[in-house]
C-alpha atoms as a PDB file:
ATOM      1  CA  UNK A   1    -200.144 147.643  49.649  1.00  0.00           C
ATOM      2  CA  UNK A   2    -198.313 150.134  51.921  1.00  0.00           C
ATOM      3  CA  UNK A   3    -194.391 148.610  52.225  1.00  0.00           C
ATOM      4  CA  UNK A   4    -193.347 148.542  55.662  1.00  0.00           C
ATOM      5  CA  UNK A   5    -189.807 150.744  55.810  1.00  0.00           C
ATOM      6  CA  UNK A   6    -186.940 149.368  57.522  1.00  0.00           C
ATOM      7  CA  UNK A   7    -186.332 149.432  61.168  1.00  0.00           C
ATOM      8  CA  UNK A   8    -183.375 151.876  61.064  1.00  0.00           C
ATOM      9  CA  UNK A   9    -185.833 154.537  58.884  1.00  0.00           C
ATOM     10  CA  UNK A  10    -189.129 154.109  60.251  1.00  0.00           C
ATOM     11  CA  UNK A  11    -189.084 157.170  62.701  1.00  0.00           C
ATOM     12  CA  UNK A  12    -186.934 159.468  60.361  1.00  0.00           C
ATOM     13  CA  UNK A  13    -189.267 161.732  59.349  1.00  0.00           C
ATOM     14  CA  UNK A  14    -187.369 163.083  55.996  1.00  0.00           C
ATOM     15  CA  UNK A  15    -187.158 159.066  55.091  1.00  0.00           C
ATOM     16  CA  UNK A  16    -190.769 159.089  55.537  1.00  0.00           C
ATOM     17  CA  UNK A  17    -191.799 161.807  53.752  1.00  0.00           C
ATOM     18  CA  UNK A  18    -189.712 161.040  50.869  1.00  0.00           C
ATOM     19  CA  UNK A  19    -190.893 157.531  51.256  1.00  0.00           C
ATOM     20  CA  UNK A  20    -194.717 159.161  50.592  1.00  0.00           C
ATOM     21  CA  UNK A  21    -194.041 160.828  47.517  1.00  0.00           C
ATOM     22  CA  UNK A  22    -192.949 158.285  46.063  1.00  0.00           C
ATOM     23  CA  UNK A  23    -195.650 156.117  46.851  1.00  0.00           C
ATOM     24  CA  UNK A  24    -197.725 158.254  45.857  1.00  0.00           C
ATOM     25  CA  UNK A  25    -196.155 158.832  41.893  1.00  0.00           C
ATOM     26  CA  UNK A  26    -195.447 155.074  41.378  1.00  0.00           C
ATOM     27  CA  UNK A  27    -198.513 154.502  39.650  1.00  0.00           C
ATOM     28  CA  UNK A  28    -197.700 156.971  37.157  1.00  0.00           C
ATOM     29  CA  UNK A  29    -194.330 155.609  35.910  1.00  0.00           C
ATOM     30  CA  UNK A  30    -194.687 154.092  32.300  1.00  0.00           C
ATOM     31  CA  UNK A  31    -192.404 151.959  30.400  1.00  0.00           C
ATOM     32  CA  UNK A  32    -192.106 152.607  26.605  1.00  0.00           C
ATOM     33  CA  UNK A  33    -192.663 149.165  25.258  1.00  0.00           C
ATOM     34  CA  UNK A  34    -189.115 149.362  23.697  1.00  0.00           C
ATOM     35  CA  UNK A  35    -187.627 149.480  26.753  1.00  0.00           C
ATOM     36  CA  UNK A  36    -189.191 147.367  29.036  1.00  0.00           C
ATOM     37  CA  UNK A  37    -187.073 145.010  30.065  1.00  0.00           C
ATOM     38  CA  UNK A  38    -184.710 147.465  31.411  1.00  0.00           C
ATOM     39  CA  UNK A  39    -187.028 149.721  33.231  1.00  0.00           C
ATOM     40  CA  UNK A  40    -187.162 153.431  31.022  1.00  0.00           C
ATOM     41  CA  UNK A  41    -189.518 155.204  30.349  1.00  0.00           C
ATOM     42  CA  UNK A  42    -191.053 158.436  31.683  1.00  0.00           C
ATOM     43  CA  UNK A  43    -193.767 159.801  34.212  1.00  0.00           C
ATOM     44  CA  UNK A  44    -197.170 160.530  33.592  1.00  0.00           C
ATOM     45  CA  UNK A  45    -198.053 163.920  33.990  1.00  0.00           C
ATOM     46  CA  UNK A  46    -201.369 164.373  36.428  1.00  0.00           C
ATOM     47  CA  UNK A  47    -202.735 167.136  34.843  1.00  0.00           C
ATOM     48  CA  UNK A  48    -203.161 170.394  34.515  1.00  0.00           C
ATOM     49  CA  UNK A  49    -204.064 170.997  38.014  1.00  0.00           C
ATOM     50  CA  UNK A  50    -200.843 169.410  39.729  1.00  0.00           C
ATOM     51  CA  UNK A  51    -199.069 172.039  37.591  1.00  0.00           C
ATOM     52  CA  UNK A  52    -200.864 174.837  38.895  1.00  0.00           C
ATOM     53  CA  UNK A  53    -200.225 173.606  42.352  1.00  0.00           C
ATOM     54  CA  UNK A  54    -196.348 173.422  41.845  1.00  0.00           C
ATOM     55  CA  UNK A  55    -196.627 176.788  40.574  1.00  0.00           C
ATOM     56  CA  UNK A  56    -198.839 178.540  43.447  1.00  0.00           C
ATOM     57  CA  UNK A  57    -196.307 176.258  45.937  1.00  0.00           C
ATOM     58  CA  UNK A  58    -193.108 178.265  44.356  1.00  0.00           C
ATOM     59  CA  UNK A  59    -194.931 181.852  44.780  1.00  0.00           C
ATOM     60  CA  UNK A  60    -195.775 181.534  48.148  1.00  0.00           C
END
């Protein structure tokens, strides 16, 4: 499900990039099982490949 941004944001184009990312990273957020309840924990990685592409992205 796609959320629907607020009226104010929904033709800013830096809201709605940022807005993407982090759609598209949510999945990867874990919570250590310690911690739950109050939302830590730490991000998945996606491989070896999205490192790769970070580091081709900073040389060109």
């Amino acid at each position: 499900m796609k959320p629907k941004p607020p009226a104010q944001f929904a033709k800013d184009p830096l809201f709605l990039e940022v807005m993407e990312d982090a759609l598209a990273i949510q999945d990867r957020f874990v919570a250590e099982p310690l911690y739950a309840k109050t939302g830590k924990g730490f991000l998945k990685s996606a491989g070896v490949n999205e490192l790769k592409q970070i580091k081709e992205a900073k040389t060109h």
